[in-house]
N, C-alpha and C. Protein backbone atom coordinates (compact mmCIF):
# COMPACT_ATOMS: atom_id res chain seq x y z
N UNK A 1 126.71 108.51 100.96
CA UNK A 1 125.97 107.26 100.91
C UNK A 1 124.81 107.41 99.93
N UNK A 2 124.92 106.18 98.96
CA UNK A 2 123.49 106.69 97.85
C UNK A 2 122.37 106.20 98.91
N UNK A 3 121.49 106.39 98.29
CA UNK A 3 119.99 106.16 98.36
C UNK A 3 119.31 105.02 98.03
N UNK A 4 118.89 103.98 98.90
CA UNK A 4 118.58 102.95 99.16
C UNK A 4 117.66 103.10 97.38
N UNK A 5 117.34 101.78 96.54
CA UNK A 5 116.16 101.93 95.35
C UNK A 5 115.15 101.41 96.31
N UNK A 6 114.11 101.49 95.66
CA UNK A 6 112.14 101.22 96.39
C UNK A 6 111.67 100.58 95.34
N UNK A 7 111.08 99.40 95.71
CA UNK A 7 110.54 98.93 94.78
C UNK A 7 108.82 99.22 95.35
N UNK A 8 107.54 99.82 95.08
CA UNK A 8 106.21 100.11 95.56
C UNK A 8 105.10 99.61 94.56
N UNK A 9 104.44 99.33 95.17
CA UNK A 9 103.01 98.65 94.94
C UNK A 9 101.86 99.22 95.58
N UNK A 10 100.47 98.94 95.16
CA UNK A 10 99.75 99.26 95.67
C UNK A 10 97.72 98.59 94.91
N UNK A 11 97.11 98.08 95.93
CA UNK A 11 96.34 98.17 95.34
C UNK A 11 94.86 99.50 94.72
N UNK A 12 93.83 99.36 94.66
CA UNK A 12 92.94 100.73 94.18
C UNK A 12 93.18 101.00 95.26
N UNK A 13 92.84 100.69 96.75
CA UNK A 13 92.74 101.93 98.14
C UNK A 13 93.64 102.71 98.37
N UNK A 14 95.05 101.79 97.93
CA UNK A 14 96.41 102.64 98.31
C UNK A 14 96.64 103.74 97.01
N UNK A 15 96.24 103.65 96.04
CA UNK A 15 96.64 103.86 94.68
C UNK A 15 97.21 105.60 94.84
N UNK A 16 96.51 106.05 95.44
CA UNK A 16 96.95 107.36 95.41
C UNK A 16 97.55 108.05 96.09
N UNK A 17 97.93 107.51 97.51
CA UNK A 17 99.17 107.71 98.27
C UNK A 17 100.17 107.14 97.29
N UNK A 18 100.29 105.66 97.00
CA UNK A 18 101.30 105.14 96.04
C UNK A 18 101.38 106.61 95.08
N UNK A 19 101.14 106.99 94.46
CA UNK A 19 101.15 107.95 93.37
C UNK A 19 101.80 109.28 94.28
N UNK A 20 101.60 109.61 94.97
CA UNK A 20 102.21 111.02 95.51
C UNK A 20 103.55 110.32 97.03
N UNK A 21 103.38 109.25 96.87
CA UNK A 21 104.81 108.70 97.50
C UNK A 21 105.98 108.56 96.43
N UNK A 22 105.40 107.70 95.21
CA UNK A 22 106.51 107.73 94.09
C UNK A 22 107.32 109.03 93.62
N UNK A 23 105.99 110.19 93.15
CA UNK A 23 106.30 111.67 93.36
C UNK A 23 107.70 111.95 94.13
N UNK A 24 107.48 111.90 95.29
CA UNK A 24 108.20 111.94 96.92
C UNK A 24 109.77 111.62 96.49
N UNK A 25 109.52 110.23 96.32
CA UNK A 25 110.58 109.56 96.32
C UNK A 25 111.10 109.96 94.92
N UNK A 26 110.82 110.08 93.57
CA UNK A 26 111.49 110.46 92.42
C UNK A 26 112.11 111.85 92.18
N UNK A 27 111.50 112.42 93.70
CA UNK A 27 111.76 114.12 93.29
C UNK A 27 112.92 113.79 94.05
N UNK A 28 113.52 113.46 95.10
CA UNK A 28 114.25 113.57 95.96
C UNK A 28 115.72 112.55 96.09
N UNK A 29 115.22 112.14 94.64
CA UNK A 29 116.71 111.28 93.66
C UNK A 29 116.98 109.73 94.59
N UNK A 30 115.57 109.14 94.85
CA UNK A 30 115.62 107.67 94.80
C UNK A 30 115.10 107.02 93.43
N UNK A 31 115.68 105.97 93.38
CA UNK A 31 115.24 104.81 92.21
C UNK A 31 114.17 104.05 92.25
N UNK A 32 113.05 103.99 91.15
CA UNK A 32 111.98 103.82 92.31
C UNK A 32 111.42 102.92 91.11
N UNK A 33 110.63 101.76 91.44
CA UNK A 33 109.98 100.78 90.41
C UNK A 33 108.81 100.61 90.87
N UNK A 34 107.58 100.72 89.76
CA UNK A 34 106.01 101.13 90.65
C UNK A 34 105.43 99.52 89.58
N UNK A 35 105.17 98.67 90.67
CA UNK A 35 104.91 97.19 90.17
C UNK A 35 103.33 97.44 90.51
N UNK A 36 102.71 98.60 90.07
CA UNK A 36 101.02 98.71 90.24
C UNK A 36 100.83 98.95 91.67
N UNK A 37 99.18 98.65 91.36
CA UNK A 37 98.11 99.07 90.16
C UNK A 37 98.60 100.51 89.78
N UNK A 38 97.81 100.61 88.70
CA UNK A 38 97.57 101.86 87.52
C UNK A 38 96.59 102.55 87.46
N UNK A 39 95.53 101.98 88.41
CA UNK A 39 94.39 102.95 88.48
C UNK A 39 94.03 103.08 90.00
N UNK A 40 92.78 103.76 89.97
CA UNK A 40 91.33 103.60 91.47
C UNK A 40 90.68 102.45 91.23
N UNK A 41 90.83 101.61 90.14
CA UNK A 41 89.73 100.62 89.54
C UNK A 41 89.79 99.53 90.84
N UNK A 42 89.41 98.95 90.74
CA UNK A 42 89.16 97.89 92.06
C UNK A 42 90.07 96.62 91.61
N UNK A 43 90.24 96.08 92.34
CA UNK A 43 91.62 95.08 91.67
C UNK A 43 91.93 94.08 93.44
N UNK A 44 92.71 93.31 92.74
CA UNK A 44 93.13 92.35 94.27
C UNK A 44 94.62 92.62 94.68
N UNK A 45 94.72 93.01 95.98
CA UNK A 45 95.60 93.81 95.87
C UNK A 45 97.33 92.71 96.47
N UNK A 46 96.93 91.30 96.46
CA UNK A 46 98.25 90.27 96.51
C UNK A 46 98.65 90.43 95.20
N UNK A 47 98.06 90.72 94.13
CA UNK A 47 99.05 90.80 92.78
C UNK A 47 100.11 91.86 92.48
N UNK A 48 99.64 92.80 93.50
CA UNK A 48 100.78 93.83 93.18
C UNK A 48 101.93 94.28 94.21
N UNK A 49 100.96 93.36 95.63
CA UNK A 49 102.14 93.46 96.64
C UNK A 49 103.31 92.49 96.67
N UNK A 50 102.92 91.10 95.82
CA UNK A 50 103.78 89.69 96.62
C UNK A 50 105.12 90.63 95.18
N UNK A 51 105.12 91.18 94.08
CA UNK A 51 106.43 91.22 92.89
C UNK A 51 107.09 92.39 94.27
N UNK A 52 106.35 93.07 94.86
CA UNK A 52 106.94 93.96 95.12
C UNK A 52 107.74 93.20 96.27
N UNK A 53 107.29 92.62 97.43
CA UNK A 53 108.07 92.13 98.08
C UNK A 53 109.35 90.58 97.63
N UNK A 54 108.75 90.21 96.89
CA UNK A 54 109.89 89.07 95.95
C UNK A 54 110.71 90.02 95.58
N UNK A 55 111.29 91.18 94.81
CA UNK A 55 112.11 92.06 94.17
C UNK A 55 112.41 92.28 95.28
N UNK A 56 112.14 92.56 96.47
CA UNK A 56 113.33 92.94 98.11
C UNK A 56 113.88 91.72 98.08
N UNK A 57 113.16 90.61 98.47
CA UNK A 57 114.06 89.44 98.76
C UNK A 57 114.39 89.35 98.16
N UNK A 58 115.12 89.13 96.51
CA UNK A 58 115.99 88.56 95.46
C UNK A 58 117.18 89.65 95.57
N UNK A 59 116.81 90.94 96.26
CA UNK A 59 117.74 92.20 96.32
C UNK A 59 117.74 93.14 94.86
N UNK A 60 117.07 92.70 94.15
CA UNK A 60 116.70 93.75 93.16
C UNK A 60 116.19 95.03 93.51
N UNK A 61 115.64 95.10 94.91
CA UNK A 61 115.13 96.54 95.49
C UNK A 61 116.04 96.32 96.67
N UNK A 62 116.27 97.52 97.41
CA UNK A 62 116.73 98.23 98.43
C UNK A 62 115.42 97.67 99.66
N UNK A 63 114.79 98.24 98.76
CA UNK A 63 113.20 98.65 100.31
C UNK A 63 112.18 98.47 99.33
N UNK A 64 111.44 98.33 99.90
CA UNK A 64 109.91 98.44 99.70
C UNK A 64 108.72 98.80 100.05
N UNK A 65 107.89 99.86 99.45
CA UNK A 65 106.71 100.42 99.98
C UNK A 65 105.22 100.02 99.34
N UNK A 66 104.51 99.21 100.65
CA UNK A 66 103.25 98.64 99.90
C UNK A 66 102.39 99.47 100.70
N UNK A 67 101.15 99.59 99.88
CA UNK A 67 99.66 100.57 100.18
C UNK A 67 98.45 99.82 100.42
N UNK A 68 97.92 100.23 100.58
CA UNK A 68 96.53 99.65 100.97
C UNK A 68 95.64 100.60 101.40
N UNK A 69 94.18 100.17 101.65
CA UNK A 69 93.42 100.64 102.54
C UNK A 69 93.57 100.98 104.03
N UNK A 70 93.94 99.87 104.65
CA UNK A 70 94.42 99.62 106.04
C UNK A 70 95.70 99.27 105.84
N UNK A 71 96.38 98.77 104.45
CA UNK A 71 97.71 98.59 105.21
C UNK A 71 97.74 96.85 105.62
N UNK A 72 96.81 96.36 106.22
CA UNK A 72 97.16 95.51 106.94
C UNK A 72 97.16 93.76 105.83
N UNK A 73 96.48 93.39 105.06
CA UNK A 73 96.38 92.71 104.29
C UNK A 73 97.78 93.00 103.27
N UNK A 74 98.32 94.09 103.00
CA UNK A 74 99.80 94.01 102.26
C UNK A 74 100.62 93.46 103.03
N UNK A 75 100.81 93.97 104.48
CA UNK A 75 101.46 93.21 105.30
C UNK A 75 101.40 91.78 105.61
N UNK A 76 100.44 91.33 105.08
CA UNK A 76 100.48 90.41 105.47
C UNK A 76 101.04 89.28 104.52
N UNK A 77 100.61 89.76 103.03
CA UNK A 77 101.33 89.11 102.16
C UNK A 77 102.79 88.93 101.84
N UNK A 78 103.31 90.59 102.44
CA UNK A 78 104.68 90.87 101.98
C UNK A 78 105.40 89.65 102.93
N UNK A 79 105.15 89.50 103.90
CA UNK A 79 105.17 88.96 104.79
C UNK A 79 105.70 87.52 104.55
N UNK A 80 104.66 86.83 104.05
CA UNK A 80 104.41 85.71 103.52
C UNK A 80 105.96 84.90 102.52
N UNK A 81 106.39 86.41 102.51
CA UNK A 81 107.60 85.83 101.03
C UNK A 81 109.14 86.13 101.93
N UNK A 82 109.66 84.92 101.86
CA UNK A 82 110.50 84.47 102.68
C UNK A 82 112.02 85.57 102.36
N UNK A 83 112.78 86.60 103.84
CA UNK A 83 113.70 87.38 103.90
C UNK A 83 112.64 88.72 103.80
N UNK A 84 111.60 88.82 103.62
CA UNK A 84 110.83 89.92 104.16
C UNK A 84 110.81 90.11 105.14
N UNK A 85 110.70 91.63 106.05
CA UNK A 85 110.50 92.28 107.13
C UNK A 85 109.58 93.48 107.15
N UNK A 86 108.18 92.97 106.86
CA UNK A 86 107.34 94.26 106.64
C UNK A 86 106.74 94.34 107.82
N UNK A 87 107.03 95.89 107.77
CA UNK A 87 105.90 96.28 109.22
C UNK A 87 104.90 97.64 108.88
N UNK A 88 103.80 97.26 109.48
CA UNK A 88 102.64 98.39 108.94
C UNK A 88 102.93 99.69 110.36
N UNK A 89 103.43 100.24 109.92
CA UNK A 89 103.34 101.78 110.34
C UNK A 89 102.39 102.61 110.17
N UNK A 90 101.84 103.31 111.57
CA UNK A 90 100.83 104.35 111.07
C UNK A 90 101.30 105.67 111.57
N UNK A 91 102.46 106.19 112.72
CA UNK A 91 103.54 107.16 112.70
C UNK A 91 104.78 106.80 112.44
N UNK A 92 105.29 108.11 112.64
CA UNK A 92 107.21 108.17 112.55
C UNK A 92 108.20 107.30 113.65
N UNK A 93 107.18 107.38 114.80
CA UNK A 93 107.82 106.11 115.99
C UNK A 93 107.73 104.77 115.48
N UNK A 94 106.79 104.58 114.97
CA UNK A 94 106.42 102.87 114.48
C UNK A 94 107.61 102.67 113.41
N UNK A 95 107.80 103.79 112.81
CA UNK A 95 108.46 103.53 111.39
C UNK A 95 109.69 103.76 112.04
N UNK A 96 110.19 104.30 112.51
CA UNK A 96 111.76 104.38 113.19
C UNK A 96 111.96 102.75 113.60
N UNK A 97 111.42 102.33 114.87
CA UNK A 97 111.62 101.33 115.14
C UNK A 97 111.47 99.82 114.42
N UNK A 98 110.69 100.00 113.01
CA UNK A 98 110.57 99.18 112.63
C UNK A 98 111.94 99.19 111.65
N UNK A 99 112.70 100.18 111.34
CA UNK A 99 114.07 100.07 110.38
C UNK A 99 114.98 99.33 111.79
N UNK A 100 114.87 100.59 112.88
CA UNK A 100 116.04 100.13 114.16
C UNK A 100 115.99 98.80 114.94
N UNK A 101 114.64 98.37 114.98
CA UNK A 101 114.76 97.17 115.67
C UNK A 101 114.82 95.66 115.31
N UNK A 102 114.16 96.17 113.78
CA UNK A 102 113.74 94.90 112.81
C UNK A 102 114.45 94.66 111.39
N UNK A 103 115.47 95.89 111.28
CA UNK A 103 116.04 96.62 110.10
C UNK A 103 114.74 96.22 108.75
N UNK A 104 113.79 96.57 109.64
CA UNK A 104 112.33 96.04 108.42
C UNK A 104 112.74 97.05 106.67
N UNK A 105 112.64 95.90 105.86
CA UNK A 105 112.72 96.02 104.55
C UNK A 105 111.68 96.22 103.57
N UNK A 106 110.41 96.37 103.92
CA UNK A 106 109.64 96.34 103.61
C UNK A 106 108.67 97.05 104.28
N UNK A 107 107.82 98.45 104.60
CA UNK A 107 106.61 99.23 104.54
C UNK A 107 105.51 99.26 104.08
N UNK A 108 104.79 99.11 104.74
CA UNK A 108 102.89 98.90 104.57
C UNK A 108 102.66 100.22 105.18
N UNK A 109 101.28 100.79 104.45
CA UNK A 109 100.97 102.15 105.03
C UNK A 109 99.09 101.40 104.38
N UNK A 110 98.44 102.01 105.08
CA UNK A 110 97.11 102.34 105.05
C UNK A 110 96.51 103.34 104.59
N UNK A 111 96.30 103.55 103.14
CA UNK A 111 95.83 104.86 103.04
C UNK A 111 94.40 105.88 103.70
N UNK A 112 93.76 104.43 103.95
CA UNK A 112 92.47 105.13 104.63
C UNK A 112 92.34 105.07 106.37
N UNK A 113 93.70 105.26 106.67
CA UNK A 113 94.01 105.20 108.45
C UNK A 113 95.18 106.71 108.53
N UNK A 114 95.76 107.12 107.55
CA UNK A 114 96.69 108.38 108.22
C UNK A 114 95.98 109.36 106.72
N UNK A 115 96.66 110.51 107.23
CA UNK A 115 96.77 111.73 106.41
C UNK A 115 97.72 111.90 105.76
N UNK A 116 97.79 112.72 104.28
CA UNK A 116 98.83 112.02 103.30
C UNK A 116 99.84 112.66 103.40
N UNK A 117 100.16 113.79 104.41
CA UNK A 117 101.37 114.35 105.14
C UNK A 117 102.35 113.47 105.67
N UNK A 118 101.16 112.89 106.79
CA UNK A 118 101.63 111.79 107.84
C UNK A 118 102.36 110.93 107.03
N UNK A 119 101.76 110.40 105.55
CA UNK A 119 102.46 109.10 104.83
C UNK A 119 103.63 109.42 104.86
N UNK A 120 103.86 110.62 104.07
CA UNK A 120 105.47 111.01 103.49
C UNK A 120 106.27 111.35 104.82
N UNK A 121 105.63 111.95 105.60
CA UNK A 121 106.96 111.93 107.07
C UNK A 121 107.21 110.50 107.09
N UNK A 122 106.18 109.51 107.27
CA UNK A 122 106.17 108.16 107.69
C UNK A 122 107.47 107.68 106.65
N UNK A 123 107.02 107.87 106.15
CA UNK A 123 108.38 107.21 104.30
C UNK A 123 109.32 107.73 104.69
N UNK A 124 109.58 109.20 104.63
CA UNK A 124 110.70 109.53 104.92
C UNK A 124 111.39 109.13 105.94
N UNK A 125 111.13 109.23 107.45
CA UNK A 125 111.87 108.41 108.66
C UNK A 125 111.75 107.07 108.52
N UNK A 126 111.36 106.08 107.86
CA UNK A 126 111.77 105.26 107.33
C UNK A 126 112.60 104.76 106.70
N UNK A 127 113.10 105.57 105.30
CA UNK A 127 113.96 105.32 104.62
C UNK A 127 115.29 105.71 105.19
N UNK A 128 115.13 107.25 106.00
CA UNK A 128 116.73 107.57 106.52
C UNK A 128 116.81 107.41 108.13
N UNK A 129 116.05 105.47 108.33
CA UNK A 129 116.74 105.50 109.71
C UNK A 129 117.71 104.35 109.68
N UNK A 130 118.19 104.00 109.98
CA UNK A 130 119.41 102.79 109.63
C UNK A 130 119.11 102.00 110.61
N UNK A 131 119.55 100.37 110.52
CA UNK A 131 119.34 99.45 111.49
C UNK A 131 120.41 99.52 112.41
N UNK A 132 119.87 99.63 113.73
CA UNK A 132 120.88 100.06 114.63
C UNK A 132 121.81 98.45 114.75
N UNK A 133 121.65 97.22 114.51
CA UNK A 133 122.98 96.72 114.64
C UNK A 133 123.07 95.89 115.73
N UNK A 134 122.25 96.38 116.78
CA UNK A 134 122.11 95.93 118.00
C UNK A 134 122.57 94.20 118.62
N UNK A 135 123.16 94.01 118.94
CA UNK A 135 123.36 92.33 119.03
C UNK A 135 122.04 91.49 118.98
N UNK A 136 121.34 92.39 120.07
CA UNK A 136 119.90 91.30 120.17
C UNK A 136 119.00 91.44 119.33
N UNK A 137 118.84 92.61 118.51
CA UNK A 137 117.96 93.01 117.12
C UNK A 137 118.76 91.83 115.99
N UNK A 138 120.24 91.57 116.24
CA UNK A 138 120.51 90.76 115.10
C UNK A 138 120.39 89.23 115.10
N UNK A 139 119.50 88.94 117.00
CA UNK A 139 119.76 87.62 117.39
C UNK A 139 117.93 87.59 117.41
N UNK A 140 117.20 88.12 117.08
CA UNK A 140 115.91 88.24 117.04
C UNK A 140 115.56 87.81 115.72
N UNK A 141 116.40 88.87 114.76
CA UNK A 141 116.07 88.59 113.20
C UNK A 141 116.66 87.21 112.69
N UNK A 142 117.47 87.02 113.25
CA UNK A 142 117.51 85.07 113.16
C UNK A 142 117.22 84.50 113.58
N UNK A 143 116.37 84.53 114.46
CA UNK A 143 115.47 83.44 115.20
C UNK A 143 114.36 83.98 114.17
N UNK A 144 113.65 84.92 113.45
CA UNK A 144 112.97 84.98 112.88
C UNK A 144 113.21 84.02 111.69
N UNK A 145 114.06 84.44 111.02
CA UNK A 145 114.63 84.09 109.81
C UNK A 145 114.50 82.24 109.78
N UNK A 146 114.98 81.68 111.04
CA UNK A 146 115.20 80.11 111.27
C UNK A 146 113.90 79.59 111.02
């Protein structure tokens, strides 16, 4: 089975988890498209999350990983853009269940809420947990979807 592509974003808070997640993910032979920022510089960080989550919904990406400070303001945008399923994870339980229960397509991480270990376990059980399929996980995500 290949390897889901990532499309990731991030604004200045996330910028440098984004940078050693891309790392992560390029060493370990995913396809990976980094739609910003480019620096620490201070910046608004809906410009670099909403391409990243539009490129999931159009299916040009697999998945998607957005950064932040908290995390919680990417989520909320990714959010915003219709066939998104982002959920902000701050362990490997949150992030399991958010592939298994929500087959969530989309990842928010907080860079200034975990340790940058924690991120990449977090990414990683993310990316290799599969949506379990479940009847009522698939009768949830369409009542979402409606």
């Amino acid at each position: 089975m290949s390897k889901p592509s990532v499309a990731i974003g991030s604004d200045h808070a996330g910028f440098s988890y984004k940078e050693k997640i891309k790392d992560f993910l390029l060493a370990t032979g995913y396809v990976v498209r980094d739609f910003g920022t480019d620096s620490p510089e201070p910046c608004d960080y809906p410009v670099f999350i909403r391409p990243v989550a539009e490129a999931v919904a159009k299916g040009e990406y697999d998945r998607g990983i957005v950064i932040g400070g908290s995390g919680n303001g990417e989520a909320i945008v990714a959010n915003r853009v219709k066939g998104v399923r982002c959920g902000l994870c701050w362990n490997p339980e949150t992030a399991r269940a958010n592939r298994e229960h929500n087959d969530g397509n989309v990842l928010s991480l907080g860079e200034r809420m975990i340790a940058p270990e924690l991120a990449l376990e977090i990414v990683k059980t993310w990316l290799e947990t599969p949506f379990s399929g479940d009847e009522r996980h698939v009768r949830r995500i369409r009542m979402i979807d409606a």
